[in-house]
Protein backbone atom coordinates (compact mmCIF):
# COMPACT_ATOMS: atom_id res chain seq x y z
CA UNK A 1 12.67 -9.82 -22.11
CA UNK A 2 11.88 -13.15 -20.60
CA UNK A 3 15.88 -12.93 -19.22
CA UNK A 4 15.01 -10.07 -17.83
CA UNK A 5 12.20 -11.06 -15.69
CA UNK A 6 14.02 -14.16 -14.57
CA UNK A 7 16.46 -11.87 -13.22
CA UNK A 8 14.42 -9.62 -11.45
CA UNK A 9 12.67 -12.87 -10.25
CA UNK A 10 16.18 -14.67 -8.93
CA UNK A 11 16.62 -11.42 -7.26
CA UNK A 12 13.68 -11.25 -5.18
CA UNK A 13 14.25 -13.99 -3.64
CA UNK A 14 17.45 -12.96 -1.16
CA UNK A 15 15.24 -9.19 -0.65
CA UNK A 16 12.63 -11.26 0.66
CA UNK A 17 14.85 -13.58 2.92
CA UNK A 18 16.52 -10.59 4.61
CA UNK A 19 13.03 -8.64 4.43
CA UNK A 20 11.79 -11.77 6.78
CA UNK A 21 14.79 -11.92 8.77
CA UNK A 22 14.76 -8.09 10.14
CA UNK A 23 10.93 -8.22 10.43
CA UNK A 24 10.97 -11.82 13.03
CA UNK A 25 13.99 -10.16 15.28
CA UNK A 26 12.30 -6.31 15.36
CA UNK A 27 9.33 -8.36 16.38
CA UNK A 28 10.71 -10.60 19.05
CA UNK A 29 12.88 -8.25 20.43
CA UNK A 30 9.74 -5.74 20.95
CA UNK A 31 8.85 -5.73 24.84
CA UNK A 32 6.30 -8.11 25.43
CA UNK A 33 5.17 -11.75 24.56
CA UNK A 34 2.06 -13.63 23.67
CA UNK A 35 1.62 -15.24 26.66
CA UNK A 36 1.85 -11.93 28.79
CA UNK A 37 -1.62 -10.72 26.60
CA UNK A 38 -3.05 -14.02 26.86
CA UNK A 39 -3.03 -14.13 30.63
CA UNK A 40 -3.09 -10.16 31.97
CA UNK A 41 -6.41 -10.70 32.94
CA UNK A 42 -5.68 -13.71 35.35
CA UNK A 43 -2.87 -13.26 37.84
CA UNK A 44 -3.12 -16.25 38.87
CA UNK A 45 -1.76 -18.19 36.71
CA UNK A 46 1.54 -20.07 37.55
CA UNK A 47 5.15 -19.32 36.23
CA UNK A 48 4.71 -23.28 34.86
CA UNK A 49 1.81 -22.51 33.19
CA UNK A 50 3.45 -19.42 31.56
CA UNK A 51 6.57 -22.03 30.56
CA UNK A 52 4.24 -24.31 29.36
CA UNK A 53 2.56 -21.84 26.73
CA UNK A 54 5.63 -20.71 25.53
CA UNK A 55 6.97 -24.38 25.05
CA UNK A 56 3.73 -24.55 23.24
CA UNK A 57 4.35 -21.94 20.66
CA UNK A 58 7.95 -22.47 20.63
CA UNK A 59 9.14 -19.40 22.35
CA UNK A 60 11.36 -21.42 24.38
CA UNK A 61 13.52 -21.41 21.69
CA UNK A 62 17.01 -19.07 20.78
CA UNK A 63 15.42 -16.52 18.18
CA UNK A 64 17.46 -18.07 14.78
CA UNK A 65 16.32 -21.63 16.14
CA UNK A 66 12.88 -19.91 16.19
CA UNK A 67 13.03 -18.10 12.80
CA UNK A 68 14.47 -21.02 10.80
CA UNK A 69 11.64 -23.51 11.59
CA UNK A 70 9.46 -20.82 10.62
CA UNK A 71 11.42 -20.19 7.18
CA UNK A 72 11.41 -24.11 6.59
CA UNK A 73 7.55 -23.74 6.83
CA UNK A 74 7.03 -21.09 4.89
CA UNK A 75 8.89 -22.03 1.69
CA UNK A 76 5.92 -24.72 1.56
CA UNK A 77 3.42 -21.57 2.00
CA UNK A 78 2.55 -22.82 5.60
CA UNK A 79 2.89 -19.56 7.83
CA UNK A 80 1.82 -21.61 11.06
CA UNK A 81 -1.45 -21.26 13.75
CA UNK A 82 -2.52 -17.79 15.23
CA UNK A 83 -1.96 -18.06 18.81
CA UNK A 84 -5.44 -15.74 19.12
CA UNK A 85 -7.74 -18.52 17.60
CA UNK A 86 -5.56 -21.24 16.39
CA UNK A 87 -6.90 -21.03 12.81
CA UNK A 88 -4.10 -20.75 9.50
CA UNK A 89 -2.81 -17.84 9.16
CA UNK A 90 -3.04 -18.52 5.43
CA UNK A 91 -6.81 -18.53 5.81
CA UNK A 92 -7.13 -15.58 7.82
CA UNK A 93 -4.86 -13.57 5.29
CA UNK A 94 -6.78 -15.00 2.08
CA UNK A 95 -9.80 -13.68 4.17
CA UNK A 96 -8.62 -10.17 4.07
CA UNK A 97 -6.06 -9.41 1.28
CA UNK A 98 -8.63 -8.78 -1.65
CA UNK A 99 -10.28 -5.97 0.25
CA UNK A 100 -6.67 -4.34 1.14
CA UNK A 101 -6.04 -5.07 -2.69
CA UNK A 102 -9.58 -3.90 -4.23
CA UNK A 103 -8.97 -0.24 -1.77
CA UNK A 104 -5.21 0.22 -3.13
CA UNK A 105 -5.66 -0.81 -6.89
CA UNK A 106 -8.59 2.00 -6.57
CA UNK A 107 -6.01 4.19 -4.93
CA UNK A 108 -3.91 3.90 -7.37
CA UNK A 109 -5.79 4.53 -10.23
CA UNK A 110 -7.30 7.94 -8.76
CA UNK A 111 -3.88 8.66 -7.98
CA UNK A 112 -3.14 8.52 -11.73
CA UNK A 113 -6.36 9.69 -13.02
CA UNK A 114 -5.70 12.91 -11.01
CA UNK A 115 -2.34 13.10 -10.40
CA UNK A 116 -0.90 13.28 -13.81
CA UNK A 117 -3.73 16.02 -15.35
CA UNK A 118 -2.67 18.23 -12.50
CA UNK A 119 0.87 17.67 -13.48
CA UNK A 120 0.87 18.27 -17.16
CA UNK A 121 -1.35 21.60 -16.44
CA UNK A 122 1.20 22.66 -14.09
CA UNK A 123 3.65 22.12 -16.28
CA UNK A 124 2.31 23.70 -19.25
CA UNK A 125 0.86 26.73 -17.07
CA UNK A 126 3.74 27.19 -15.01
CA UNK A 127 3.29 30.42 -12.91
CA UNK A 128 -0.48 30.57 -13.41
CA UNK A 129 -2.93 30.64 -11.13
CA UNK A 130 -3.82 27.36 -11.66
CA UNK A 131 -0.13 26.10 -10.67
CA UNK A 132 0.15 28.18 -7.65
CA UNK A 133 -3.14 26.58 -6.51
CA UNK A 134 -1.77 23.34 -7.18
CA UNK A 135 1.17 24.24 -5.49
CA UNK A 136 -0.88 24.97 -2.32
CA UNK A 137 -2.61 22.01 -2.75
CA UNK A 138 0.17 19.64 -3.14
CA UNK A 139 1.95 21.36 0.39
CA UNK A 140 -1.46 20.72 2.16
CA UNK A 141 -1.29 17.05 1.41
CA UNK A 142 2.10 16.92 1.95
CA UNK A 143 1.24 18.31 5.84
CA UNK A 144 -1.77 17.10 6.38
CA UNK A 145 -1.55 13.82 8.69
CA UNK A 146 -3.80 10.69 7.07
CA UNK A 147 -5.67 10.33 9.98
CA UNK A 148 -6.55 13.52 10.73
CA UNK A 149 -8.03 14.19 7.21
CA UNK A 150 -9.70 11.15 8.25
CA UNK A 151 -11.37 11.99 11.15
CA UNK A 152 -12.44 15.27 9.91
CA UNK A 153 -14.34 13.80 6.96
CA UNK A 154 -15.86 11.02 9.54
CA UNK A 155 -17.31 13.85 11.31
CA UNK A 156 -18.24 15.96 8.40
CA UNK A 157 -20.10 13.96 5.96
CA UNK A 158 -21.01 11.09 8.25
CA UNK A 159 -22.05 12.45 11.83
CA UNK A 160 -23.29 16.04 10.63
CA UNK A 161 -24.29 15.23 7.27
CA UNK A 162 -25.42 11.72 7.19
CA UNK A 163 -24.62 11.67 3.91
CA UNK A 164 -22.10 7.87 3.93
CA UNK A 165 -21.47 5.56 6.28
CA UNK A 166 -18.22 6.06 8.34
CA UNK A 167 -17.24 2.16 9.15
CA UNK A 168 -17.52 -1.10 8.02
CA UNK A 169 -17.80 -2.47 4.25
CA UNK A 170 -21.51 -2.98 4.92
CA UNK A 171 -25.01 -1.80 6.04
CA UNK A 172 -26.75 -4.10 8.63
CA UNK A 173 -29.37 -4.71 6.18
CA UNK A 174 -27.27 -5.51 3.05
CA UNK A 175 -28.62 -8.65 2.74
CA UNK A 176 -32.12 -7.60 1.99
CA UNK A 177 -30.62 -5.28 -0.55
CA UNK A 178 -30.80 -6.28 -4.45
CA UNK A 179 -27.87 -6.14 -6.82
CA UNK A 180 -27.56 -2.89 -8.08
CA UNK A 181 -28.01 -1.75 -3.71
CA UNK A 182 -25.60 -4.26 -2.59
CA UNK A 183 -22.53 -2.23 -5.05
CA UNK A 184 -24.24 1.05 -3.85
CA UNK A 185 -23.94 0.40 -0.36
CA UNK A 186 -20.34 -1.39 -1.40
CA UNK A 187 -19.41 2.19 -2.99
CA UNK A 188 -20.63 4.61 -0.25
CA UNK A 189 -18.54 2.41 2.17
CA UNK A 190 -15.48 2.63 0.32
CA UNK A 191 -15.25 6.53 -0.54
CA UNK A 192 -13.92 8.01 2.40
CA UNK A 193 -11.04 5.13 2.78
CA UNK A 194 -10.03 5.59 -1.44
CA UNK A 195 -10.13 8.97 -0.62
CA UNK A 196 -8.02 8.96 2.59
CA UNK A 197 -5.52 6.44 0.49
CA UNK A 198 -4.89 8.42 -2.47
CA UNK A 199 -4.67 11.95 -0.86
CA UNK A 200 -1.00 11.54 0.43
CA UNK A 201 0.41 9.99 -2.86
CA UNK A 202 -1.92 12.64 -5.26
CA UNK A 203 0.50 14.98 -4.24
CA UNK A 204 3.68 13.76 -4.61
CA UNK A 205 3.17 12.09 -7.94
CA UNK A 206 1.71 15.56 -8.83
CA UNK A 207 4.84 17.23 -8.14
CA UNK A 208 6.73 14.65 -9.46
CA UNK A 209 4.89 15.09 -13.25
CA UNK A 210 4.90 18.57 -13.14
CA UNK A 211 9.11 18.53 -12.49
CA UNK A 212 9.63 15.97 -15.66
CA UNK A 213 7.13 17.33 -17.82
CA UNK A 214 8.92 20.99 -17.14
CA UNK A 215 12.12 19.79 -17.90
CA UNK A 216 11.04 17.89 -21.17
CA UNK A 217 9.55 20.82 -22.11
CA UNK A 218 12.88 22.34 -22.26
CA UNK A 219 14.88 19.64 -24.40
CA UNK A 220 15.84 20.29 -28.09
CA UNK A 221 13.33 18.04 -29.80
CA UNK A 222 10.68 19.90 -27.92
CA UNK A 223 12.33 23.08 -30.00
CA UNK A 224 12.43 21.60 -33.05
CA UNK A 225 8.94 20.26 -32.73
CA UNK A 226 7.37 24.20 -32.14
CA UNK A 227 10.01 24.93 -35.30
CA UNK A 228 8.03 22.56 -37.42
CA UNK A 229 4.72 24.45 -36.81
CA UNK A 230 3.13 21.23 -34.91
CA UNK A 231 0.11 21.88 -32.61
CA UNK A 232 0.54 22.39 -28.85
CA UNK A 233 -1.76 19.49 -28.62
CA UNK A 234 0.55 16.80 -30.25
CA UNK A 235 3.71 18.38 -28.61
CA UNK A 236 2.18 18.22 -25.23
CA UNK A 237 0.44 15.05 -25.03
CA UNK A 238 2.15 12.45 -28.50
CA UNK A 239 5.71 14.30 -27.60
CA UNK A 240 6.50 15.26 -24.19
CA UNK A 241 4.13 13.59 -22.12
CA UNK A 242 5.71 10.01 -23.15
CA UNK A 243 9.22 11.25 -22.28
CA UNK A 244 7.83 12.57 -19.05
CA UNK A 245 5.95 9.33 -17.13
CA UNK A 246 9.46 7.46 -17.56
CA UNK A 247 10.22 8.63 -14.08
CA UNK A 248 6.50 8.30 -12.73
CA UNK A 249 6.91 4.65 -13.16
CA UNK A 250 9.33 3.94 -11.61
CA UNK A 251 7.67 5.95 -8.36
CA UNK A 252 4.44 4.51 -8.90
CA UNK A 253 6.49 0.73 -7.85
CA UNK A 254 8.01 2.87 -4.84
CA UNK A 255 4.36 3.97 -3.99
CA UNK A 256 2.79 0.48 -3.82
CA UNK A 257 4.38 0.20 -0.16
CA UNK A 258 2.80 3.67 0.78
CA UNK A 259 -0.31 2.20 -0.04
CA UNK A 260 0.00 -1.09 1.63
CA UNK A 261 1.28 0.34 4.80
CA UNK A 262 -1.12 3.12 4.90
CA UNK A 263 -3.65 0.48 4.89
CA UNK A 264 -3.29 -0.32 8.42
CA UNK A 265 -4.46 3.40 9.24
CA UNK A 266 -7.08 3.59 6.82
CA UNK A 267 -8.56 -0.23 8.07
CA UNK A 268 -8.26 0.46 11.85
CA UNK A 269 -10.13 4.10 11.56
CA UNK A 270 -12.73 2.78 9.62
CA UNK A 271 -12.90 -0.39 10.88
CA UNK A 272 -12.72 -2.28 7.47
CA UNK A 273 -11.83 -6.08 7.82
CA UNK A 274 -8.85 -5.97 5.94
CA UNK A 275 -4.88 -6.96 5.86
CA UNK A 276 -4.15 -4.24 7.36
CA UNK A 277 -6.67 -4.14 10.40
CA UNK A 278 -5.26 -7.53 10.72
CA UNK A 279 -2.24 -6.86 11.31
CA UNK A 280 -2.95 -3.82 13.90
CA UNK A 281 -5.03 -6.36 15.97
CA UNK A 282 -2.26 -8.94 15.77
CA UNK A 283 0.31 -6.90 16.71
CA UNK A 284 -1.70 -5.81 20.37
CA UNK A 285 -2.30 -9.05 20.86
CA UNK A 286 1.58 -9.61 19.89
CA UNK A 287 0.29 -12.65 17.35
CA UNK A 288 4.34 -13.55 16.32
CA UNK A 289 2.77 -15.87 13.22
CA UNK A 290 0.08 -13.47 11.92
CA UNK A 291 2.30 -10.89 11.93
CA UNK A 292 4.84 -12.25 9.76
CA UNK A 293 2.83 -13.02 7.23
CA UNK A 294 1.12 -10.12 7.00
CA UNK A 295 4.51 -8.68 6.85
CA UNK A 296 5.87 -11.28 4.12
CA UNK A 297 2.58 -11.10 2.00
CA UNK A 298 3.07 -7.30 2.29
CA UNK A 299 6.91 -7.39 1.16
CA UNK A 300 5.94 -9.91 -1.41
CA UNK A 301 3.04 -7.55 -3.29
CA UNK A 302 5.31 -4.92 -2.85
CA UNK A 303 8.09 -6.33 -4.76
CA UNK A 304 6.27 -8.08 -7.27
CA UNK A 305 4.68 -4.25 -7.55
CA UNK A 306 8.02 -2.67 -8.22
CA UNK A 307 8.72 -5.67 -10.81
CA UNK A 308 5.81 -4.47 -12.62
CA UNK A 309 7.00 -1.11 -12.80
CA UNK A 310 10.30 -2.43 -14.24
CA UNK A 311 9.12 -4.07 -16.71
CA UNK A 312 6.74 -1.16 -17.81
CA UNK A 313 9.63 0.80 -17.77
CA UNK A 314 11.78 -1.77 -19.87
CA UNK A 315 9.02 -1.30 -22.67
CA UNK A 316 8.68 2.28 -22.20
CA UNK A 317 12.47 2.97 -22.76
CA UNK A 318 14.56 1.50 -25.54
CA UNK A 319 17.62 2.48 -23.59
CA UNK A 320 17.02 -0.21 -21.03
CA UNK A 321 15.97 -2.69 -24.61
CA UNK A 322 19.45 -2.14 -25.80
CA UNK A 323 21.52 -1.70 -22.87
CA UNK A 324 19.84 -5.50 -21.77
């Protein structure tokens, strides 16, 4: 097992290299530069001036010149200075990153708390009325844009309602608020944006468990079991169900980056002060060192994500125990 990992682990290192490479030349080679947002709103300032700042940052520079210096810093964890504020971008990301965490590990786990009922049902009622719904169900969140679900639910339960807050982490007066109102006002904050986050992947893990568990449901063993008289129960849920996540976990690692990404939606419409909000605001003010490691820290959880589905997967099927 522990060869195993190392593997995985010496692989991640060249993903993450290229990963970094694309991301500093799509950036660069976007229209527009630092400098031109730092000084749109005074004409006057002189083409020297403009050479001077970019000498400055090191945009002077031929764009591998550029991206190796900022490789060489990085392997020692030092992603540079924002050119916004001039603070570490280390600090600013370790500033942010647990709440982008904290909203996707909730995400996720409403994803699977939800997802994978709904797909055993389906399965095991296949044709009923209660799979067609589904079915619906599963197409409307398939269609329905993020943002727009968003919005609607803004409007709904926080303008015409009243019911929760529609921005921010906090109330203005969550300081005077005791323990117990301090998670309240936490929790009211954070239901629209777990909501919005795990509406898009509820329904294609959905559809995902219904497909395996249908086709598990079909195999010989399944047979035999109903031949020895065993309960529905134990066939469904100590036989097939087992057999049927092997494939779920390996999506669940190809859904982390869904949920990452999709933070930067979530965070900018309802203005929550995390990684991903981060990096919308860096990239209008075209902030080349923020951006990257927002990027990199992004790649990097989403990797390390997809190694932990491996190895769940490694324990959850002795084929990949023998074959290793």
């Amino acid at each position: 097992m522990l060869s195993y990992i190392f593997k995985r682990l010496i692989m991640l290192i060249p993903l993450l290299i290229g990963i970094s490479l694309i991301s500093f030349l799509v950036i660069h080679l976007a229209p527009g530069k630092p400098t031109d947002v730092q000084l749109q709103l005074n004409q006057k300032v002189s083409l020297q001036v403009r050479e001077r700042i970019e000498k400055l940052y090191g945009l002077d520079k031929p764009i591998m010149v550029q991206y190796f210096s900022w490789l060489k810093r990085m392997v020692c964890l030092d992603f540079g200075v924002s050119f916004i504020d001039s603070r570490s971008v280390s600090v600013k990301i370790a500033e942010r990153i647990p709440v982008t965490l904290f909203i996707s590990v909730l995400s996720l786990l409403l994803i699977l708390c939800i997802a994978i009922p709904i797909g055993v049902f389906s399965a095991v009622w296949e044709g009923s009325f209660f799979d067609q719904a589904m079915t619906v169900f599963v197409f409307i969140g398939f269609a329905m844009p993020s943002f727009w679900l968003a919005l609607l639910l803004m409007k709904y339960f926080g303008v015409t309602l009243h019911w929760i807050p529609v921005s921010g982490l906090k109330s203005i007066q969550f300081d005077n608020l005791s323990l117990w109102g301090k998670l309240l006002d936490y929790g009211q904050h954070l239901i629209l944006p777990i909501s919005i986050s795990a509406f898009t992947g509820l329904a294609g893990l959905s559809r995902y468990m219904r497909t395996n568990m249908i086709n598990v449901l079909q195999t010989d063993y399944i047979r035999t079991a109903r031949a020895k008289g065993l309960s529905d129960k134990k066939i469904y849920f100590r036989h097939a169900l087992k057999n049927a996540l092997l494939p779920v976990i390996t999506i669940l690692g190809l859904s982390l980056p869904g949920l990452i990404g999709g933070s930067v939606i979530t965070e900018s419409i309802f203005a929550i002060p995390g990684m991903g909000k981060l990096f919308y605001d860096s990239v209008m003010a075209r902030d080349y060192p923020v951006i990257m490691g927002v990027l990199v820290i992004g790649a990097l959880l989403t990797l390390i994500g997809n190694l932990i589905a491996d190895i769940c997967y490694f324990y959850a099927d002795p084929r990949i125990k023998n074959g290793s």
